[in-house]
N, C-alpha and C. Protein backbone atom coordinates (compact mmCIF):
# COMPACT_ATOMS: atom_id res chain seq x y z
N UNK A 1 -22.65 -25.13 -20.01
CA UNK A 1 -23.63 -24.76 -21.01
C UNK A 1 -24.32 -23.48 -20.55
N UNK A 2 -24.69 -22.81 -21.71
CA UNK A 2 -25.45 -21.49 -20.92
C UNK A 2 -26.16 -21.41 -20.58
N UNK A 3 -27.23 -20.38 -19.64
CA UNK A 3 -28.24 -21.07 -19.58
C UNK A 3 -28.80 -19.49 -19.43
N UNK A 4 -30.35 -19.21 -19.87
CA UNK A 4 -31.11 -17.69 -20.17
C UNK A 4 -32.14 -17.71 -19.41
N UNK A 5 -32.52 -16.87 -18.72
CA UNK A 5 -33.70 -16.28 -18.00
C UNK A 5 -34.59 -15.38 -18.27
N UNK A 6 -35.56 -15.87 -18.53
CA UNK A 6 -36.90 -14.89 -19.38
C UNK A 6 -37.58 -14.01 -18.27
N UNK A 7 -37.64 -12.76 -18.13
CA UNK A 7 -38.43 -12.37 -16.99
C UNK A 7 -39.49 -11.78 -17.79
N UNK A 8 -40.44 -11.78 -16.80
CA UNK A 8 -42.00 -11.13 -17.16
C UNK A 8 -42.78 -12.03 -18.38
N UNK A 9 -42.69 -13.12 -18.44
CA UNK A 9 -43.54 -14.02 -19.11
C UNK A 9 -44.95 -14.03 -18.69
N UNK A 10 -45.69 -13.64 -19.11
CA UNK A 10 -47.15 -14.00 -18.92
C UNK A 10 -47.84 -15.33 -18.52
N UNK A 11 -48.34 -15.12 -17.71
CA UNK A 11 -49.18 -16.75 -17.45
C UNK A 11 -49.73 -17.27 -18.13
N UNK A 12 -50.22 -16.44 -19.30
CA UNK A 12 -51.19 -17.01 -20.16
C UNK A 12 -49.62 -18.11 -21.07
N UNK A 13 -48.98 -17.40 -21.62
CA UNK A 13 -47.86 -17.71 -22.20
C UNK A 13 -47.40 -19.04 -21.67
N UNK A 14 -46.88 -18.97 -20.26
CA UNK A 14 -46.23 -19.87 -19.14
C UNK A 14 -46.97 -21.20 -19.36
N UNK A 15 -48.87 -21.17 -19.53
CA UNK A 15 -49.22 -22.22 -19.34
C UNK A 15 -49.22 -22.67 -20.63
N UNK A 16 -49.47 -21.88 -21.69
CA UNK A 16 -49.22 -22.29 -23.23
C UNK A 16 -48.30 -23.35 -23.32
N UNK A 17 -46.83 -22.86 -23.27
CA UNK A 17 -45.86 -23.66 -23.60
C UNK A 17 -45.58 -25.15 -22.61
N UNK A 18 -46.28 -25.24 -21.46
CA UNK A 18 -46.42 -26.21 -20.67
C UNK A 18 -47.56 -26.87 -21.08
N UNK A 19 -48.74 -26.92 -21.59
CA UNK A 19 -49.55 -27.01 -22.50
C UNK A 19 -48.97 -27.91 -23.53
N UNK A 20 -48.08 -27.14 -24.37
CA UNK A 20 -47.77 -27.68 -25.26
C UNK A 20 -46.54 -28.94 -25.49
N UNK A 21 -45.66 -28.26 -24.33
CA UNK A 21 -44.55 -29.85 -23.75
C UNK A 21 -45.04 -30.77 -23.62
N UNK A 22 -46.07 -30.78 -23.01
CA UNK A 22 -47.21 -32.21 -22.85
C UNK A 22 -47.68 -32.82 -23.57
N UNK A 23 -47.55 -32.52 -24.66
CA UNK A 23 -48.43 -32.56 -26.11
C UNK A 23 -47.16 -33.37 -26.90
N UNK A 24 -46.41 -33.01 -26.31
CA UNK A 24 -45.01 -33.15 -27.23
C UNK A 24 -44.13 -34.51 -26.25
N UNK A 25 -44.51 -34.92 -25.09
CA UNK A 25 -44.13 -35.82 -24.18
C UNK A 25 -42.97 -35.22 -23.82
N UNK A 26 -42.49 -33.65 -23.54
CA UNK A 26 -41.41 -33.70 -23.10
C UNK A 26 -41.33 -32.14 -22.11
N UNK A 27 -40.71 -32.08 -21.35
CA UNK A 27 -40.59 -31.01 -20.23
C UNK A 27 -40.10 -29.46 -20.75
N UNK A 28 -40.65 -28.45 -20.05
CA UNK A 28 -41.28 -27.33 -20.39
C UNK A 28 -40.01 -26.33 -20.86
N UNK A 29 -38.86 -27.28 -19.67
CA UNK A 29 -37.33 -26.80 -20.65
C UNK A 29 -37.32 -27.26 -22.17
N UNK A 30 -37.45 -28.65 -22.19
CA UNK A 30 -37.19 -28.96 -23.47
C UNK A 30 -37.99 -28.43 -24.48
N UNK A 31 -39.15 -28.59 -24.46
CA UNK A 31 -39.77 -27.85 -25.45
C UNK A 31 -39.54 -26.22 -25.82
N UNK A 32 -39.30 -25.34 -24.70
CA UNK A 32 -38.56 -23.49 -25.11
C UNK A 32 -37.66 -24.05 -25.60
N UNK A 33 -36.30 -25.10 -25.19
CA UNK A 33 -34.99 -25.41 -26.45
C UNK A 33 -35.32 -25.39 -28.01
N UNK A 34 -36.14 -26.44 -27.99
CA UNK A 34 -36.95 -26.69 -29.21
C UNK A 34 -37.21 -25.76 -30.16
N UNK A 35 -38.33 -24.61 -29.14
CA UNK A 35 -38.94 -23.53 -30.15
C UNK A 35 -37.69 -22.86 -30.43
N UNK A 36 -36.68 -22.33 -29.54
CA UNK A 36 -35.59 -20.92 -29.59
C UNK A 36 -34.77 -22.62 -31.06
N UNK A 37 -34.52 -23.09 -30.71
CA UNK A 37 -33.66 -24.10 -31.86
C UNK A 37 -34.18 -23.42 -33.07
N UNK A 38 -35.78 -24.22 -33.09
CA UNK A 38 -35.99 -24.08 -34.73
C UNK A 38 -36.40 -22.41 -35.21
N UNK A 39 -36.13 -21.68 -34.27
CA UNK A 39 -36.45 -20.09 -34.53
C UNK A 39 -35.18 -19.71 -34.95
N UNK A 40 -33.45 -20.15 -34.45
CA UNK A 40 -32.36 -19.18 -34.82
C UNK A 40 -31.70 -20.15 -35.67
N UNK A 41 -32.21 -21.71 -36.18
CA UNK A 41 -31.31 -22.27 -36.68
C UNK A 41 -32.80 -23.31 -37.71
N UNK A 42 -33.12 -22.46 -38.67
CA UNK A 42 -34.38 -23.26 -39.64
C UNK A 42 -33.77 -23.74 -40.91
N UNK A 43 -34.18 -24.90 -40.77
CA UNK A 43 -33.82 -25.85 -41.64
C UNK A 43 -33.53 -25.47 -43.25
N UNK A 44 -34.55 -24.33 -43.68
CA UNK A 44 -34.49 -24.20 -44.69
C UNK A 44 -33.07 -23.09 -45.00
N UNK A 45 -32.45 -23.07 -44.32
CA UNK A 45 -31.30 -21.58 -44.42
C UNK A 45 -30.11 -22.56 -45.57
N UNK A 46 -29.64 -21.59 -46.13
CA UNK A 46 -28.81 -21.66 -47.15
C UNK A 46 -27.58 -22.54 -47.06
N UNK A 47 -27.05 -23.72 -47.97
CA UNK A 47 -26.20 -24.27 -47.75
C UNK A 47 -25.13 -23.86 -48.86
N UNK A 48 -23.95 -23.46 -48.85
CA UNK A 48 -23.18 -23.40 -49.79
C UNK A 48 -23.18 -24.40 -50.52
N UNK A 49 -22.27 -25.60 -50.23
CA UNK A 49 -22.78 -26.77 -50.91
C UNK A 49 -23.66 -27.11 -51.50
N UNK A 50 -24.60 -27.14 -51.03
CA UNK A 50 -25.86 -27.69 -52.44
C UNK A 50 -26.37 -26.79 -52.92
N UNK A 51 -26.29 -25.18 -52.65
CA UNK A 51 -26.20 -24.21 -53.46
C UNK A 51 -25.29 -24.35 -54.89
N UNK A 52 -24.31 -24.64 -54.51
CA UNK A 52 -23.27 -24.86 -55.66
C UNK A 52 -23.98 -25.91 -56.73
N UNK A 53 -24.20 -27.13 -55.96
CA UNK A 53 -24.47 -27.91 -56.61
C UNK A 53 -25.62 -28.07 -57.58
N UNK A 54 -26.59 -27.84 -57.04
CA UNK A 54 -27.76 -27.01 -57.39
C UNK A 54 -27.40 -26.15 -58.88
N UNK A 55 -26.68 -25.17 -58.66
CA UNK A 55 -26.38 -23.90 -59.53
C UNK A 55 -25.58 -24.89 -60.77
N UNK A 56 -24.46 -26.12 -60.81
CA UNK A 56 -23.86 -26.72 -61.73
C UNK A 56 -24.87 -27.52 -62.13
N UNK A 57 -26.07 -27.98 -61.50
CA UNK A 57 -26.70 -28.89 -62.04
C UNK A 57 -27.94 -27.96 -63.37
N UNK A 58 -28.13 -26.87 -62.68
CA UNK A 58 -28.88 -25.89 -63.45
C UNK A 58 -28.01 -25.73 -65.15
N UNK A 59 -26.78 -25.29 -64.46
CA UNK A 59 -25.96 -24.73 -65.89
C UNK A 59 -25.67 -25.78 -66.85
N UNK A 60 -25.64 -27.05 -66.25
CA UNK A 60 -25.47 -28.17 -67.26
C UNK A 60 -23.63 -28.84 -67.01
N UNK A 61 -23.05 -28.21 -65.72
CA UNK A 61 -21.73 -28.59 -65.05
C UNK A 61 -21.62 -30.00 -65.45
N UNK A 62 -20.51 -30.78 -65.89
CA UNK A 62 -20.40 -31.74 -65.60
C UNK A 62 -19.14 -32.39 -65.35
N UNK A 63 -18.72 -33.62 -64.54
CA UNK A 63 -17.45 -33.64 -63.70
C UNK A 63 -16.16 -33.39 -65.20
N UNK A 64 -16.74 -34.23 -66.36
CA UNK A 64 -15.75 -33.77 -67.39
C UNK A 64 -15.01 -32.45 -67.41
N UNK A 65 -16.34 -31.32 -67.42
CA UNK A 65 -16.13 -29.73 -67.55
C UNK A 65 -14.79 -29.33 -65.98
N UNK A 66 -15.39 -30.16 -64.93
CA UNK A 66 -14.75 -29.21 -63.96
C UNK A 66 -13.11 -30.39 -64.05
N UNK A 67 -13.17 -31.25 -64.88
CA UNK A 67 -11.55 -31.88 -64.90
C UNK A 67 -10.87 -31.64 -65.64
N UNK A 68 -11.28 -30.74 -67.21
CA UNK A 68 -10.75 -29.62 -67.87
C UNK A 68 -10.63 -28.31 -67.39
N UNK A 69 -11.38 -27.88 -66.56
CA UNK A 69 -10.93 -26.85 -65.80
C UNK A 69 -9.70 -26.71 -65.11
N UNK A 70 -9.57 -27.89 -64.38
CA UNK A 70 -8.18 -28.37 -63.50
C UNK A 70 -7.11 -28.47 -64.39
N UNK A 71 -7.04 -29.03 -65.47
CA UNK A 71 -5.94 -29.44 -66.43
C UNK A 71 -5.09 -27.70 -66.71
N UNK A 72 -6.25 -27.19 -67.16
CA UNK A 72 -6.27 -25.73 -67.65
C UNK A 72 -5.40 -24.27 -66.86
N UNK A 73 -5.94 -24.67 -65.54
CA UNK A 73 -5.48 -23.35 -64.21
C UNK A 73 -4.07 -23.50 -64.06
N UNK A 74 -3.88 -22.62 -63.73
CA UNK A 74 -2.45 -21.99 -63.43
C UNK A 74 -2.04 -22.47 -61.81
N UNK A 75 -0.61 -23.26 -62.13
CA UNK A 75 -0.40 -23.52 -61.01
C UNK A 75 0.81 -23.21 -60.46
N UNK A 76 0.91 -22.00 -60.70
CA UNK A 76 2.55 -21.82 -59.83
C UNK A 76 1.63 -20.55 -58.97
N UNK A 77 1.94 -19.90 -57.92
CA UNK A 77 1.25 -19.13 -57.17
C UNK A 77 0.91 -17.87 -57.55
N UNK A 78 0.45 -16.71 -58.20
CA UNK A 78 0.09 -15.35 -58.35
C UNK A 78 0.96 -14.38 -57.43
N UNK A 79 1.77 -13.39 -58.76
CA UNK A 79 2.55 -12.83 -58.13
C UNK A 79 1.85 -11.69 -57.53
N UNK A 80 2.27 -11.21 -56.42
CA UNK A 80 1.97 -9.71 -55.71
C UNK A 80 1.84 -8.65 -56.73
N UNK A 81 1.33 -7.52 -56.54
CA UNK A 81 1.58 -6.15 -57.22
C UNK A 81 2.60 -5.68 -56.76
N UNK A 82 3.32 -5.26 -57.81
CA UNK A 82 4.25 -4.01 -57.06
C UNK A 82 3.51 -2.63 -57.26
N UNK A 83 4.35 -1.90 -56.50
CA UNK A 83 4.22 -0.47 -56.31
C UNK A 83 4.69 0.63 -56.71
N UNK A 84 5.48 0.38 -57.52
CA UNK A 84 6.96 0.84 -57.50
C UNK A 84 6.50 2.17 -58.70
């Protein structure tokens, strides 16, 4: 696993987040995991999926619409361009 080294942290800082592990019942590693976690990976970030879903539920999608869709599409593969 990787592991990162912060140099020049401030004391004031240093005791903050040790401060705050304590607060949290858990050690001064775990809690920087924590903060750097919910700082590069926040909950609210975009899901394709329920984006989609979301967006069909808006337009009025319904499984009928997308099983006439299927009936409908073309299914032998799309030919190349030529060049010629």
């Amino acid at each position: 696993m990787p592991a990162v080294t912060i140099r020049k942290l401030s004391e004031e800082t240093h005791r903050a987040l040790k401060a705050r592990a304590a607060q949290r019942h858990r050690s001064t590693e775990a809690e920087i995991r924590a903060i750097l976690d919910a700082a590069v990976r926040p909950e609210a970030r975009l899901r394709l999926g329920a984006a989609l879903a979301e967006l069909s539920r808006e337009i009025g999608l319904t499984n009928a619409d997308v099983e006439a869709l299927g009936q409908v599409r073309e299914v032998r593969p799309a030919e190349p361009p030529g060049f010629e």
